[in-house]
Protein backbone atom coordinates (compact mmCIF):
# COMPACT_ATOMS: atom_id res chain seq x y z
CA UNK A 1 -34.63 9.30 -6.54
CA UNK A 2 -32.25 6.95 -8.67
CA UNK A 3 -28.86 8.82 -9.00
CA UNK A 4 -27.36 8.43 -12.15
CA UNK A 5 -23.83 8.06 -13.02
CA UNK A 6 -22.76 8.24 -16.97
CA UNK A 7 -19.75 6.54 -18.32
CA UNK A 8 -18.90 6.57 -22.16
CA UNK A 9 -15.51 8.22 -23.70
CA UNK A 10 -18.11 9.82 -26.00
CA UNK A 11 -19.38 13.44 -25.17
CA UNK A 12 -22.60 13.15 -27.74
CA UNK A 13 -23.49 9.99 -26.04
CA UNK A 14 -23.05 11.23 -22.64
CA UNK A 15 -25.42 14.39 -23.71
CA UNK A 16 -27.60 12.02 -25.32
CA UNK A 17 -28.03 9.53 -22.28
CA UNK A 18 -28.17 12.88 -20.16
CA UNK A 19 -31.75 13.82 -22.16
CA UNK A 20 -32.99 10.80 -22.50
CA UNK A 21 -33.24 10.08 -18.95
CA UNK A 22 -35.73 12.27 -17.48
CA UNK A 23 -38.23 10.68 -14.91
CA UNK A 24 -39.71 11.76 -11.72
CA UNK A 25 -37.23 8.85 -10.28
CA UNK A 26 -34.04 9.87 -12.20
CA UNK A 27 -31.44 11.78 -11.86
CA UNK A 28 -28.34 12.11 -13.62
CA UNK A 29 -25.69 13.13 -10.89
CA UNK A 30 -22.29 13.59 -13.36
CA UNK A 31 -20.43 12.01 -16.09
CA UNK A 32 -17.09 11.00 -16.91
CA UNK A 33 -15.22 9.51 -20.39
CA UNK A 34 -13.11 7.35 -18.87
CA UNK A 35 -12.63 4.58 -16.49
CA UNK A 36 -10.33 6.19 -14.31
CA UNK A 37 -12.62 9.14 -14.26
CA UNK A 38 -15.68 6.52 -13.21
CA UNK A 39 -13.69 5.57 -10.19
CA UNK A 40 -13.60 8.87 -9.29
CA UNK A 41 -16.78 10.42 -9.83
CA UNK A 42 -18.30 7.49 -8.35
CA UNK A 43 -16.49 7.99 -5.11
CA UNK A 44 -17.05 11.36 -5.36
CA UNK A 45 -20.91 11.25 -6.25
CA UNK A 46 -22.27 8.25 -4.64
CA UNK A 47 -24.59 7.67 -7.28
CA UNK A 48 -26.88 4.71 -7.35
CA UNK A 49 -26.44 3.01 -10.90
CA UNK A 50 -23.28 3.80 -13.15
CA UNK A 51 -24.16 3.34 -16.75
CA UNK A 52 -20.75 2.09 -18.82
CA UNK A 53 -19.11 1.76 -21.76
CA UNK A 54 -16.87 -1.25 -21.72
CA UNK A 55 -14.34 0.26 -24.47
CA UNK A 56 -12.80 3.51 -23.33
CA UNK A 57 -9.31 5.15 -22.99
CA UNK A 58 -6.73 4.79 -19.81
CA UNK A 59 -9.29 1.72 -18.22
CA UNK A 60 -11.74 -0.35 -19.96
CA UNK A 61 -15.10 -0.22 -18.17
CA UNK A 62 -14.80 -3.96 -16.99
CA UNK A 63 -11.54 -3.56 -15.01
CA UNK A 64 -13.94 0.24 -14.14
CA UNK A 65 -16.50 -1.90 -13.31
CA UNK A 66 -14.81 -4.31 -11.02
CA UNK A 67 -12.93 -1.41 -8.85
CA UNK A 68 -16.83 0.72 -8.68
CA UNK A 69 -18.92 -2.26 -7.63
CA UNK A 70 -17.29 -3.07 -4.42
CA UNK A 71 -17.73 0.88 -3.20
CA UNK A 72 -21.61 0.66 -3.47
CA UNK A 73 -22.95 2.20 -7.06
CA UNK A 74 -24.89 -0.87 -9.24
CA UNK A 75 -23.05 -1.12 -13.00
CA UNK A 76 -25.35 -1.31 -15.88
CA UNK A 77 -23.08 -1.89 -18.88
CA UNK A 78 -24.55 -0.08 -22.06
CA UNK A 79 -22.02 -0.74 -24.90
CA UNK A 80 -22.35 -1.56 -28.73
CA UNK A 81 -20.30 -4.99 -28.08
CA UNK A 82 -22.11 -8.45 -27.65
CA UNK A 83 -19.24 -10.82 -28.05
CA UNK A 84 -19.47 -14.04 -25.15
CA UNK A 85 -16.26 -13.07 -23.57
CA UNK A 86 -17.21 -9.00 -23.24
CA UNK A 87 -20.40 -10.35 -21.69
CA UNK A 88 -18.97 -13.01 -19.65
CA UNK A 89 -16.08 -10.45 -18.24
CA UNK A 90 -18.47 -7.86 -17.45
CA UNK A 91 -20.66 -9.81 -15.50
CA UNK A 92 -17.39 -11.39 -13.79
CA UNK A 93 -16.39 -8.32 -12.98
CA UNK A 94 -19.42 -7.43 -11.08
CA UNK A 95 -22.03 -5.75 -13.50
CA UNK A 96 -25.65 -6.14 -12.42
CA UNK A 97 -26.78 -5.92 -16.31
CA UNK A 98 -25.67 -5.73 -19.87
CA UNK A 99 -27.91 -3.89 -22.27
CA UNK A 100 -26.78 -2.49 -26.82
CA UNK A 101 -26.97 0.92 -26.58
CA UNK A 102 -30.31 -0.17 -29.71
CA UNK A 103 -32.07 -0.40 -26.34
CA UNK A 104 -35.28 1.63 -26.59
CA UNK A 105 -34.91 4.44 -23.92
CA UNK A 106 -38.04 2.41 -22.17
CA UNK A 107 -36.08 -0.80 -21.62
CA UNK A 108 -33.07 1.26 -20.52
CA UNK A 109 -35.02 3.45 -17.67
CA UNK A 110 -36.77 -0.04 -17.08
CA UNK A 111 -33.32 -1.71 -16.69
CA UNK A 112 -31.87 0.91 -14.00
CA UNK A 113 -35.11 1.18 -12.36
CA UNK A 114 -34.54 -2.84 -11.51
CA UNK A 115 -30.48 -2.61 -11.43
CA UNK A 116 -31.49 -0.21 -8.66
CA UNK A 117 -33.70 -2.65 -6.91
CA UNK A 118 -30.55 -5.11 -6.94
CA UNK A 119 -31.72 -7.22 -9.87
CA UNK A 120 -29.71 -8.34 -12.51
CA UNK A 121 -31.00 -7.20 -16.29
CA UNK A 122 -29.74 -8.83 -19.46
CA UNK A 123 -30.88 -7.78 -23.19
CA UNK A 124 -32.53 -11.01 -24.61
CA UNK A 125 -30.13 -11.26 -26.99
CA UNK A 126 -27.06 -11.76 -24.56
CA UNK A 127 -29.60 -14.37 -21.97
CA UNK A 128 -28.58 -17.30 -24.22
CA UNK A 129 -24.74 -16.17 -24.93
CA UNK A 130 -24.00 -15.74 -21.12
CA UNK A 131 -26.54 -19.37 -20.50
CA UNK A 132 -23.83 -21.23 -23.13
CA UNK A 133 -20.03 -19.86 -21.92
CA UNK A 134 -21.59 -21.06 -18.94
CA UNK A 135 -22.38 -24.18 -19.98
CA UNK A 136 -19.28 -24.57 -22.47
CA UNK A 137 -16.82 -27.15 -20.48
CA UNK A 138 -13.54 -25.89 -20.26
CA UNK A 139 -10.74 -27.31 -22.72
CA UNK A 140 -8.08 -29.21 -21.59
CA UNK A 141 -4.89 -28.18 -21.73
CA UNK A 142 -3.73 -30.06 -24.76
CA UNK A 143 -7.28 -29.61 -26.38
CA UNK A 144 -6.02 -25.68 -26.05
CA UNK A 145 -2.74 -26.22 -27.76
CA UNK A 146 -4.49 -28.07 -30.40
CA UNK A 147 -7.00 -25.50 -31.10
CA UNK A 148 -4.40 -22.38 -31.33
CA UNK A 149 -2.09 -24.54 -33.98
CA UNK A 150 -5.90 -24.77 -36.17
CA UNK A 151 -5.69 -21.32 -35.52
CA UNK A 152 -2.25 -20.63 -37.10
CA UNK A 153 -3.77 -22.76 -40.16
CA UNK A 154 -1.80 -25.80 -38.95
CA UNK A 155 -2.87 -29.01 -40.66
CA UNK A 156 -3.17 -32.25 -38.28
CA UNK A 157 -0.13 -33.77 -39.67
CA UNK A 158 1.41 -30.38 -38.56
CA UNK A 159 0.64 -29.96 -35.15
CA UNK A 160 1.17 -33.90 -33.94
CA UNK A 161 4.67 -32.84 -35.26
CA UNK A 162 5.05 -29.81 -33.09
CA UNK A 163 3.35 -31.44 -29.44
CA UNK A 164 4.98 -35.17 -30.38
CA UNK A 165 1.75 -36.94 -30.84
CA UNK A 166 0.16 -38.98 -33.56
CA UNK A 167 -2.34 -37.37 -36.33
CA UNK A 168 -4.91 -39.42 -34.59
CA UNK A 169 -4.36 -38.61 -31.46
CA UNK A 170 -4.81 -34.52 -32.78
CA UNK A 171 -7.94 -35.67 -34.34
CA UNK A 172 -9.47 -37.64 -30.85
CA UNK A 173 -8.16 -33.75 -29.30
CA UNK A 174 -10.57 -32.12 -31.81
CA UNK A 175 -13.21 -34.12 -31.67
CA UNK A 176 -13.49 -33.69 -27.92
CA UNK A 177 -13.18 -29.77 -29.11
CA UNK A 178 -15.67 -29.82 -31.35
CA UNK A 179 -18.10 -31.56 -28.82
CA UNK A 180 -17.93 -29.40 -25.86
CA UNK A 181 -17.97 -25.95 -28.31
CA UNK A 182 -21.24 -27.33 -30.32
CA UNK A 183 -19.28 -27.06 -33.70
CA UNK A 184 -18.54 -29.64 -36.07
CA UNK A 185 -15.42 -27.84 -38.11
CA UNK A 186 -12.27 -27.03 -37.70
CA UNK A 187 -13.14 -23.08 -38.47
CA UNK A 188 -16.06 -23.16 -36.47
CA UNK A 189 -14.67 -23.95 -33.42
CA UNK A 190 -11.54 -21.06 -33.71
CA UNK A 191 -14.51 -18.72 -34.05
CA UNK A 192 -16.21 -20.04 -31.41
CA UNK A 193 -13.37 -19.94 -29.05
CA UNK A 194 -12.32 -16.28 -30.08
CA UNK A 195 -15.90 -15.41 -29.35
CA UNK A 196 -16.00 -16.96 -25.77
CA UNK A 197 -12.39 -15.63 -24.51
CA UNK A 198 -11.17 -18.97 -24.77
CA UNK A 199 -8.88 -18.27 -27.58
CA UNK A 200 -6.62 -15.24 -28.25
């Protein structure tokens, strides 16, 4: 018998998840809406796979995640959110998988079925997001600088002004930017920082 811990600051999707998952191998031990709550129940419940939400009151589910993992349970992150950083952080943090809550309820009992045999499940979707922050090289310090002035809406002239070095020497820092983020514009590469955690 899998025992089944749910985590969501939603009730409906709690009662939801809680009828969905019916199996002869299943079974839903408790529930909780917040991270804080998780840590507890978990302790309390021993379950074998926590299902959670990564955005939720009092403690997101990845710092939830990080405290539950190391006591035992398996996290299976179920969440609407498929930016690179929420993926990255989760799986940083410990999670065993990361599936949209548009999972069909097979791939879901299919995914804590395995996340219960100690494997790690990803939603196709997120297998090539997690494959390229991994791959992304990380920017230099001054390529970091650079690439929060674009973000202010800084022009080149602008921002070899504020760090004291030439307009070329902003546009060899972006370049290099542009390169290791697979981007070729100026806007393009602030979105694709934002979307990786690189960029605030």
């Amino acid at each position: 018998m899998i025992r089944i811990l749910l985590v969501d600051d939603h009730p409906v999707v709690r009662q939801g998840l809680r009828g969905m998952l019916v199996g002869d191998d299943l079974e839903v031990v408790g529930d909780a809406g917040s991270g804080q709550e998780a840590i507890a129940q978990a302790a309390a419940l021993k379950p074998d796979v926590v299902l959670m939400d990564l955005r939720m009151p009092e403690m997101d589910g990845v710092a939830a995640t990080a405290r539950i993992v190391g006591t035992g349970p398996r996290v299976l992150v179920l969440t609407t959110y498929e930016t690179d950083s929420d993926i990255l952080r989760a799986v940083e943090a410990g999670a065993s998988g990361y599936l949209l809550k548009d999972s069909t309820t097979e791939d879901l009992i299919a995914a804590i079925r395995a996340a219960a045999r100690g494997e790690t499940v990803l939603a196709p979707s997120m297998v090539a997001k997690v494959v390229g922050q991994v791959r992304t090289p990380p920017l230099s310090a001054r390529e970091s600088e650079v690439l929060k002035l674009v973000a202010k809406g800084l022009s080149n002239g602008e921002i070899g002004r504020a760090l004291f070095i030439s307009e070329a020497t902003v546009k060899t820092h972006l370049l290099r930017v542009f390169n290791k983020l697979g981007v070729s514009d100026r806007t393009a590469a602030v979105t694709t920082a934002m979307d990786r955690g690189m960029l605030q």
